[in-house]
Protein backbone atom coordinates (compact mmCIF):
# COMPACT_ATOMS: atom_id res chain seq x y z
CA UNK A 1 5.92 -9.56 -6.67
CA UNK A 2 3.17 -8.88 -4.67
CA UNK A 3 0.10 -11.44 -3.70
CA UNK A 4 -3.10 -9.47 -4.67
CA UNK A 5 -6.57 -10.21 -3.49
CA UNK A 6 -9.54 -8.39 -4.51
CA UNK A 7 -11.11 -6.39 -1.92
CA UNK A 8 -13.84 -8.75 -1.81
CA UNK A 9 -12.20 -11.60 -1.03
CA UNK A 10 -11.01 -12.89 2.34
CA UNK A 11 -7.29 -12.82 2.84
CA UNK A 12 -5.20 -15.51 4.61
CA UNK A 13 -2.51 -14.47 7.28
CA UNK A 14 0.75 -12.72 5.46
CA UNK A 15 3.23 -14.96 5.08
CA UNK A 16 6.98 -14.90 6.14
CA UNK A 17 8.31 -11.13 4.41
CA UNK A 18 5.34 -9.83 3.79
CA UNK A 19 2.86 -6.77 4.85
CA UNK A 20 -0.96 -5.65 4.26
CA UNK A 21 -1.57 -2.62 2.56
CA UNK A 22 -5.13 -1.43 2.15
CA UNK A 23 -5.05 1.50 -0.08
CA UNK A 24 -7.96 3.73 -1.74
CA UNK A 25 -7.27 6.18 -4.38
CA UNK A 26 -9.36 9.08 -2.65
CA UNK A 27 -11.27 9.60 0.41
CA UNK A 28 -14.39 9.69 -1.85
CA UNK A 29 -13.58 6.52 -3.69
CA UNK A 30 -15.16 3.67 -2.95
CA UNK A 31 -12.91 1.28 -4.62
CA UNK A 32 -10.36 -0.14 -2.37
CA UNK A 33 -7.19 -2.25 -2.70
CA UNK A 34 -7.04 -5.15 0.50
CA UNK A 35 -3.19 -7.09 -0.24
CA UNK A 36 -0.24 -8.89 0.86
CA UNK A 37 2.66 -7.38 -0.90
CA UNK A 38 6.05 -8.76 -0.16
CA UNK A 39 8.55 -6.29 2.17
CA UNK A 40 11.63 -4.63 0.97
CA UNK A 41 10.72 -1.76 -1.14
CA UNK A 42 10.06 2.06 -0.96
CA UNK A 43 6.43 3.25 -0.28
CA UNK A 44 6.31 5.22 -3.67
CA UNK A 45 7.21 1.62 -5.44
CA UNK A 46 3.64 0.16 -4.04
CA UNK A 47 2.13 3.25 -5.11
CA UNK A 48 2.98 3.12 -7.86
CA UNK A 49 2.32 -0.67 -8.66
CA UNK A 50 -0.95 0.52 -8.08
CA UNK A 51 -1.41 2.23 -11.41
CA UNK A 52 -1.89 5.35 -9.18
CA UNK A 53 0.35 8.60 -9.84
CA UNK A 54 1.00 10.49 -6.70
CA UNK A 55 1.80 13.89 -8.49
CA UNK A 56 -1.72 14.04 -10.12
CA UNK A 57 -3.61 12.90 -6.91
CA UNK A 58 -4.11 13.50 -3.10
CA UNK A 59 -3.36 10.07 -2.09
CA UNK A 60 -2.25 9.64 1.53
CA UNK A 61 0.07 6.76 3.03
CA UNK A 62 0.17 5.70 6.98
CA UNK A 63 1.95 2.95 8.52
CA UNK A 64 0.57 1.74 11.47
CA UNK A 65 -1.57 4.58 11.67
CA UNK A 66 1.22 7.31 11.26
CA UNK A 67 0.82 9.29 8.57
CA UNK A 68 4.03 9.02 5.94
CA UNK A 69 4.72 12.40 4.25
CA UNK A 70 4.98 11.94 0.36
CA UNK A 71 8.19 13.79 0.45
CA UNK A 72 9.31 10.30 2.31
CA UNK A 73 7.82 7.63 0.16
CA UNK A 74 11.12 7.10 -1.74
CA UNK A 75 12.95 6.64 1.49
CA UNK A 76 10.20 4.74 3.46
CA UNK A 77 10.27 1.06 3.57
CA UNK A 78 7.51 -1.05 5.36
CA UNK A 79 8.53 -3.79 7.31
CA UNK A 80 6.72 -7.30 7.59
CA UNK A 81 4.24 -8.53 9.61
């Protein structure tokens, strides 16, 4: 399960098997997503989580700044720290 913090709150350092993901729905959406989610799974399966559905939106994933093609989020797994 992930650790969630709301955008507007300060987050701790990760802890042991864990990552940050900052997500936003849309370039023009001002609402963004700031957590700790715990390592292991595919990038579609944090999507997801999010409530978000990639086929009906032009969401975009990167990793380290390198941009993960949606054709790969089922295979991609991010790694911690």
């Amino acid at each position: 399960m992930s650790t969630m913090a709301d955008s507007t709150e300060l987050l701790g350092p990760a802890t042991d098997g864990q990552f940050r993901m900052i997500a936003c729905p849309s370039l023009s959406h001002e609402r963004r997503t700031d957590r700790y989610c715990d390592a292991g799974r595919a990038v579609g399966d944090y999507v997801r989580e999010l409530g978000w559905q990639p086929e009906r939106m032009s969401a975009r994933v990167t990793i380290d700044g390198a941009l993960v093609p949606e054709a790969e989020w089922e295979t991609v797994v991010p790694q911690a720290g």
